[in-house]
N, C-alpha and C. Protein backbone atom coordinates (compact mmCIF):
# COMPACT_ATOMS: atom_id res chain seq x y z
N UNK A 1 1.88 -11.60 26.23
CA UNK A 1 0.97 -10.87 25.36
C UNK A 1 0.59 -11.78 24.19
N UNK A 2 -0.62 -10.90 23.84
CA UNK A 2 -1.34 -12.24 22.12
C UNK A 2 -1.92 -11.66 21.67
N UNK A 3 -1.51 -11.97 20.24
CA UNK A 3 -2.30 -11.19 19.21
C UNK A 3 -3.48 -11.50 18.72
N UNK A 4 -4.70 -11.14 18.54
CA UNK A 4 -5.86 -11.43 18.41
C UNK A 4 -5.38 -11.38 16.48
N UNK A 5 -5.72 -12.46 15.65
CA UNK A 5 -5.63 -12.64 14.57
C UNK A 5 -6.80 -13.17 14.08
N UNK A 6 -7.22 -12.88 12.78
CA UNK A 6 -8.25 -13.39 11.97
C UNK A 6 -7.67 -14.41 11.00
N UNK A 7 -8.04 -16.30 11.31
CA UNK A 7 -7.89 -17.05 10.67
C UNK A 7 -8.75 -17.97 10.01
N UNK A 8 -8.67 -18.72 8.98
CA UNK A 8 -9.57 -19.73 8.67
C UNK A 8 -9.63 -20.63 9.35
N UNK A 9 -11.18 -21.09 9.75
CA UNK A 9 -11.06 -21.96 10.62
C UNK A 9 -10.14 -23.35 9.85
N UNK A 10 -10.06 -24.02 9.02
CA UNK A 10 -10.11 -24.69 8.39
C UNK A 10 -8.18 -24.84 8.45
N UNK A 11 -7.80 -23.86 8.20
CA UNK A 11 -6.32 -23.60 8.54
C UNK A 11 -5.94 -23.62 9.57
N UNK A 12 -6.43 -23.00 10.50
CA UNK A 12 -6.30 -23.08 12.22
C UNK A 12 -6.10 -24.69 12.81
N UNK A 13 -7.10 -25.38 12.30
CA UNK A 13 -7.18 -26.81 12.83
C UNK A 13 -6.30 -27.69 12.32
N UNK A 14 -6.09 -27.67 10.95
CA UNK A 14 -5.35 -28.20 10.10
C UNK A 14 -5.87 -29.87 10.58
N UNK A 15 -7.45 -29.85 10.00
CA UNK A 15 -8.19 -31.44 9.81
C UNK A 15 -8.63 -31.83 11.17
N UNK A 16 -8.49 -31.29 11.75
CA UNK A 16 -8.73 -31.84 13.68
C UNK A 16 -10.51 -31.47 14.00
N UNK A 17 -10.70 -31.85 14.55
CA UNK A 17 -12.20 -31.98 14.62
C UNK A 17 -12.43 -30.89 15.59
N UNK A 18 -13.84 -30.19 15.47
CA UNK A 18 -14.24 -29.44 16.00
C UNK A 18 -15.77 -28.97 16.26
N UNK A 19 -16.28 -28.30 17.79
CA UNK A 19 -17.52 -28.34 17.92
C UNK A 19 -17.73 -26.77 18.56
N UNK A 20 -19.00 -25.99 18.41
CA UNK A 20 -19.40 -24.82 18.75
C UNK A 20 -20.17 -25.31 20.11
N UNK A 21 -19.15 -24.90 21.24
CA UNK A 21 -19.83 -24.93 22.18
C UNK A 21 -20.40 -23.84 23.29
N UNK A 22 -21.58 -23.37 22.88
CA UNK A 22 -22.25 -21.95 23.54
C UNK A 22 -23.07 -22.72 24.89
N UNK A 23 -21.80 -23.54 26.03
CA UNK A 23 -22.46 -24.09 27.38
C UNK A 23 -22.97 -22.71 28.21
N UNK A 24 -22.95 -21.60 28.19
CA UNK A 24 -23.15 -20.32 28.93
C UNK A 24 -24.81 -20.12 28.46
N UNK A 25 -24.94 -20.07 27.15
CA UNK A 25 -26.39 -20.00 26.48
C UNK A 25 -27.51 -20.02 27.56
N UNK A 26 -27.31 -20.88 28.54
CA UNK A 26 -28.60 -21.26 29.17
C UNK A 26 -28.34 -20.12 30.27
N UNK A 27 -27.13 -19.79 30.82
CA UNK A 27 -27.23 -18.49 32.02
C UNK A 27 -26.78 -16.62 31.71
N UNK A 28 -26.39 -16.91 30.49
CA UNK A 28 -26.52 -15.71 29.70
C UNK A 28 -26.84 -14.98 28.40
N UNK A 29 -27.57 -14.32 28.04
CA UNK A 29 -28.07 -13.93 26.76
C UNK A 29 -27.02 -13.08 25.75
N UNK A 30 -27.05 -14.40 24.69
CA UNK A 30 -25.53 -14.21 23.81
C UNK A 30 -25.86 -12.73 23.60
N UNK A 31 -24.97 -12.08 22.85
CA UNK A 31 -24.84 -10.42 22.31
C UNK A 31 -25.39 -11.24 21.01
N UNK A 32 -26.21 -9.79 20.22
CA UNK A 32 -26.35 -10.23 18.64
C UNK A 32 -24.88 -10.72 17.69
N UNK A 33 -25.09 -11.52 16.89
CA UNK A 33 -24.10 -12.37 16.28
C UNK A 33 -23.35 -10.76 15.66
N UNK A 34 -23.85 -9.77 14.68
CA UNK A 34 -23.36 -8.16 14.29
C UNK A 34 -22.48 -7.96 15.57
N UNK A 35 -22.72 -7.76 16.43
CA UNK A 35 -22.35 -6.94 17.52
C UNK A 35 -21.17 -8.12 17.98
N UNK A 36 -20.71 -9.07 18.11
CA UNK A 36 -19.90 -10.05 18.14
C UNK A 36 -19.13 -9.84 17.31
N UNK A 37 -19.20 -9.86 16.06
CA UNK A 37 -18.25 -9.79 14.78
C UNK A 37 -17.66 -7.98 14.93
N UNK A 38 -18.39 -7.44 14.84
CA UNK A 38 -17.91 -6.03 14.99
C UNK A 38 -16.91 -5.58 15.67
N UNK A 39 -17.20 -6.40 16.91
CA UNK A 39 -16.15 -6.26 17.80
C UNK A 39 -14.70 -6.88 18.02
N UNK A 40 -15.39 -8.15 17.35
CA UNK A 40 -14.09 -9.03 17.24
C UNK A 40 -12.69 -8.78 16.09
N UNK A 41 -13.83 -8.04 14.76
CA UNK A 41 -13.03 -7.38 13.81
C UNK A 41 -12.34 -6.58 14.46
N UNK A 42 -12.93 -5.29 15.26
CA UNK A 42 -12.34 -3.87 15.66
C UNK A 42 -10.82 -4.85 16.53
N UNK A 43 -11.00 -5.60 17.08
CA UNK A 43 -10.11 -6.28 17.71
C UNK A 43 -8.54 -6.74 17.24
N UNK A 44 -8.97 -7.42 15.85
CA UNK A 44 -7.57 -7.50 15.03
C UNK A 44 -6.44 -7.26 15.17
N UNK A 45 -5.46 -7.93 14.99
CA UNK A 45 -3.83 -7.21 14.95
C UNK A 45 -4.00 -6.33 16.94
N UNK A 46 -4.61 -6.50 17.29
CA UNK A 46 -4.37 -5.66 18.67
C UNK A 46 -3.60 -6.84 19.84
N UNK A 47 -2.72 -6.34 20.75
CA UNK A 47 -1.95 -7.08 21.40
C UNK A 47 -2.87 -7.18 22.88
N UNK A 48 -3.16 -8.06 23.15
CA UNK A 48 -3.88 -7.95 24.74
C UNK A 48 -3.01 -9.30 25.66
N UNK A 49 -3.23 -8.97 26.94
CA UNK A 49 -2.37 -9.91 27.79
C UNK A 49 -2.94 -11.25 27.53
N UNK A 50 -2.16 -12.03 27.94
CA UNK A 50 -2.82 -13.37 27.90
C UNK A 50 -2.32 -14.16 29.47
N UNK A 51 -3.15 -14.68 30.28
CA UNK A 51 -2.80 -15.38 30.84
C UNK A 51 -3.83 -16.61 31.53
N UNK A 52 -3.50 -18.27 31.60
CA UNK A 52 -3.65 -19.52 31.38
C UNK A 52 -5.08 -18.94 32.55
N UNK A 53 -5.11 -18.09 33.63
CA UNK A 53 -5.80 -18.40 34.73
C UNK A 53 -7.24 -17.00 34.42
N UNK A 54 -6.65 -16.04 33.97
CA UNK A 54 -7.22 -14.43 34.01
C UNK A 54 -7.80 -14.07 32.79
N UNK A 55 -6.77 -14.62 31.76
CA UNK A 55 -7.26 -13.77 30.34
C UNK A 55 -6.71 -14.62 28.94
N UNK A 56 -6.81 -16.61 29.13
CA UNK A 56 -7.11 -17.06 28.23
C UNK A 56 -8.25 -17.28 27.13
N UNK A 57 -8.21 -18.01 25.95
CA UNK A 57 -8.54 -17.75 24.70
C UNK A 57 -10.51 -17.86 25.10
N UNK A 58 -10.47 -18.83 25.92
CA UNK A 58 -12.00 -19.20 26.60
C UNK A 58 -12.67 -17.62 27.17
N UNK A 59 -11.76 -17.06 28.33
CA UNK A 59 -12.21 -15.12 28.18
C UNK A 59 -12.44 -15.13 27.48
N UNK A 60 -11.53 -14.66 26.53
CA UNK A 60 -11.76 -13.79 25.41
C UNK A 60 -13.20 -14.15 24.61
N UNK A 61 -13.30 -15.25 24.13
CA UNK A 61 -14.56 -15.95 23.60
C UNK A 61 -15.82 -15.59 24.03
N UNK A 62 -15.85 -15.60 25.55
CA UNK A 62 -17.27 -15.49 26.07
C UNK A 62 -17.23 -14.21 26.39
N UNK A 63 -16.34 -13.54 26.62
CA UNK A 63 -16.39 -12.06 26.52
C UNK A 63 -16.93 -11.63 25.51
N UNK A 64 -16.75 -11.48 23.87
CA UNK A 64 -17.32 -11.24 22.93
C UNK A 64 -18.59 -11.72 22.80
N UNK A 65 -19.12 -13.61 23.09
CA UNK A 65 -20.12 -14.02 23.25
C UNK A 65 -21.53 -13.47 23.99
N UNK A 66 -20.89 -13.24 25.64
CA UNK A 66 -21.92 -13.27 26.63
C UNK A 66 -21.82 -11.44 27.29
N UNK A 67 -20.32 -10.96 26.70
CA UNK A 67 -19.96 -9.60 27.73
C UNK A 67 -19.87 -10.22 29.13
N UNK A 68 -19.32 -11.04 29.26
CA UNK A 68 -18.65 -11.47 31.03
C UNK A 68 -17.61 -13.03 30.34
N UNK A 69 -15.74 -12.08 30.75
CA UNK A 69 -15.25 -13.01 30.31
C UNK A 69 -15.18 -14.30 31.60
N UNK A 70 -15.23 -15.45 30.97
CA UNK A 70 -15.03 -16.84 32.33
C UNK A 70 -14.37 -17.81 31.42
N UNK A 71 -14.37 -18.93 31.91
CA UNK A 71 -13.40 -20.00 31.68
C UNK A 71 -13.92 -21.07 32.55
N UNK A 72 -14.83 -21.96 31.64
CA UNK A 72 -14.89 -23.24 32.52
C UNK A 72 -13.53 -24.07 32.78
N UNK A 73 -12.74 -24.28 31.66
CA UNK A 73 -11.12 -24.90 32.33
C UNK A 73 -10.87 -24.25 33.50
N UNK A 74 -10.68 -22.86 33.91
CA UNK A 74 -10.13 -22.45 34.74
C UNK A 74 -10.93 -23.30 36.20
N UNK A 75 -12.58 -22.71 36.01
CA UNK A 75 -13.50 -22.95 36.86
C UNK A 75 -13.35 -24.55 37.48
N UNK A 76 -12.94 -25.73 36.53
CA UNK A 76 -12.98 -26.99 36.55
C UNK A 76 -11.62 -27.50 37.45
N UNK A 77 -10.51 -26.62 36.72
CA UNK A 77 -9.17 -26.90 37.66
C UNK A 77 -9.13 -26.39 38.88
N UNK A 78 -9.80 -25.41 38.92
CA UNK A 78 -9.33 -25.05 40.39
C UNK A 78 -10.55 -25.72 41.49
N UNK A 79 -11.35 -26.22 40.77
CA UNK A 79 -12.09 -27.37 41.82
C UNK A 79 -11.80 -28.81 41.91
N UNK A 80 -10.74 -29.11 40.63
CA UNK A 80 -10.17 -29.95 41.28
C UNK A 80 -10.90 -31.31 39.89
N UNK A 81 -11.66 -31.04 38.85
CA UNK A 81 -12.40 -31.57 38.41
C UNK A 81 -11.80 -31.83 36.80
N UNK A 82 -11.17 -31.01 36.55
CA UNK A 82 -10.94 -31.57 34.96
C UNK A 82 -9.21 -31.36 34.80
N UNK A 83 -8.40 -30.94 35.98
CA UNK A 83 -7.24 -30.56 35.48
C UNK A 83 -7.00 -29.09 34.71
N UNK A 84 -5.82 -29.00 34.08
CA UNK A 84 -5.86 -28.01 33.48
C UNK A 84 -5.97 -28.51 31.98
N UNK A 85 -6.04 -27.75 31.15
CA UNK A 85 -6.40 -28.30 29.65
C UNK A 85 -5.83 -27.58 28.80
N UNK A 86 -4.88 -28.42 28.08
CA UNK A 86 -4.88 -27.18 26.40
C UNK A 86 -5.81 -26.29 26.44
N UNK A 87 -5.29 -25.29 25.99
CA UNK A 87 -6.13 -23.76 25.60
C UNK A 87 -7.00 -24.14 24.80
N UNK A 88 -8.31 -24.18 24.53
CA UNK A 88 -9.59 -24.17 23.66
C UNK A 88 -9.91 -23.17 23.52
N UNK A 89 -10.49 -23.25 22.15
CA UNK A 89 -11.11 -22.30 20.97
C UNK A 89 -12.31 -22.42 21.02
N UNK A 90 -12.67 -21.34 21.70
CA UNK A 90 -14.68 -21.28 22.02
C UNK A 90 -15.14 -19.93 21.00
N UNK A 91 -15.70 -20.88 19.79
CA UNK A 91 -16.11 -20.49 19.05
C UNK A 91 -16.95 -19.71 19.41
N UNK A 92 -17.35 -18.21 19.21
CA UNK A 92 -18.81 -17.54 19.84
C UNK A 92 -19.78 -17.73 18.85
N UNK A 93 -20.35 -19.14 17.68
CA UNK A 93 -20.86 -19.33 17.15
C UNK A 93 -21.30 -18.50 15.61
N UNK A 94 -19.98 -17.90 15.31
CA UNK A 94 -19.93 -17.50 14.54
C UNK A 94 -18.65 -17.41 13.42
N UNK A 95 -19.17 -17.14 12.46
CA UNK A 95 -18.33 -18.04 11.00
C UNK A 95 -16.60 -17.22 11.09
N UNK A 96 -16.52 -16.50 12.01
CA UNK A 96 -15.14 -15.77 12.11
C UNK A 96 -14.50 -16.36 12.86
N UNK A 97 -13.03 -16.93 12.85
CA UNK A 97 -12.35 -17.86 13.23
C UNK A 97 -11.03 -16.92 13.99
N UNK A 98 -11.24 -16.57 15.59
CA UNK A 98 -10.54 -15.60 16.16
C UNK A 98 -9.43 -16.29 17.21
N UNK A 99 -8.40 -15.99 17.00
CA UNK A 99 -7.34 -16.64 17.86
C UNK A 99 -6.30 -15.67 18.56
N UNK A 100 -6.32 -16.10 19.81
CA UNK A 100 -5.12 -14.90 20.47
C UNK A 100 -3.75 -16.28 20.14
N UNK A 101 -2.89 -15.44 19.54
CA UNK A 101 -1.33 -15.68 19.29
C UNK A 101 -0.71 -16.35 20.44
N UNK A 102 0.17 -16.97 20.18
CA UNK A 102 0.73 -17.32 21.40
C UNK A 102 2.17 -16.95 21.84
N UNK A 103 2.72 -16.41 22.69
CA UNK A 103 3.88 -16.27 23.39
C UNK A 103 5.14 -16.03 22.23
């Protein structure tokens, strides 16, 4: 399980570099940025499963982003193409800095 928490981005990274990447943009039409935040707030402090293949931090992201959660890591490893990868933080291009907890 993981807790969906509201952090600064700035704290989260602690100096590590970072980029907003909305690669879905071109095959799905983001939700309004309101309707993203709204949801992501209502979300807070709430415990949801987490798992590396079904319902990592990349779901969750484009779920709020696009409303259809996916995972290019997932999509990439299991073809054999990028491995598996540290969990990434897919920003849904907006200034709220949302992280599921870890284990």
């Amino acid at each position: 399980m993981g807790v969906v928490m509201k952090e600064k981005l700035q704290e989260v990274l602690g100096g590590d570099r970072w980029r907003i990447s909305n690669y879905l943009d071109k095959n799905y039409k983001p939700q309004q940025m309101y309707a993203i935040v709204k949801q992501a707030c209502g979300l807070i402090g709430a415990r949801l499963p987490y798992n590396l293949v079904r319902s990592n931090c990349e779901h969750f992201a484009t779920d709020l982003r696009y409303g259809k959660p996916t995972s290019r890591q997932v999509i990439n490893a299991g073809a054999g193409v990028g491995g598996t990868l540290a969990a990434i933080v897919l920003f849904a291009g907006t200034a709220v800095g949302i992280l599921l907890g870890r284990r």
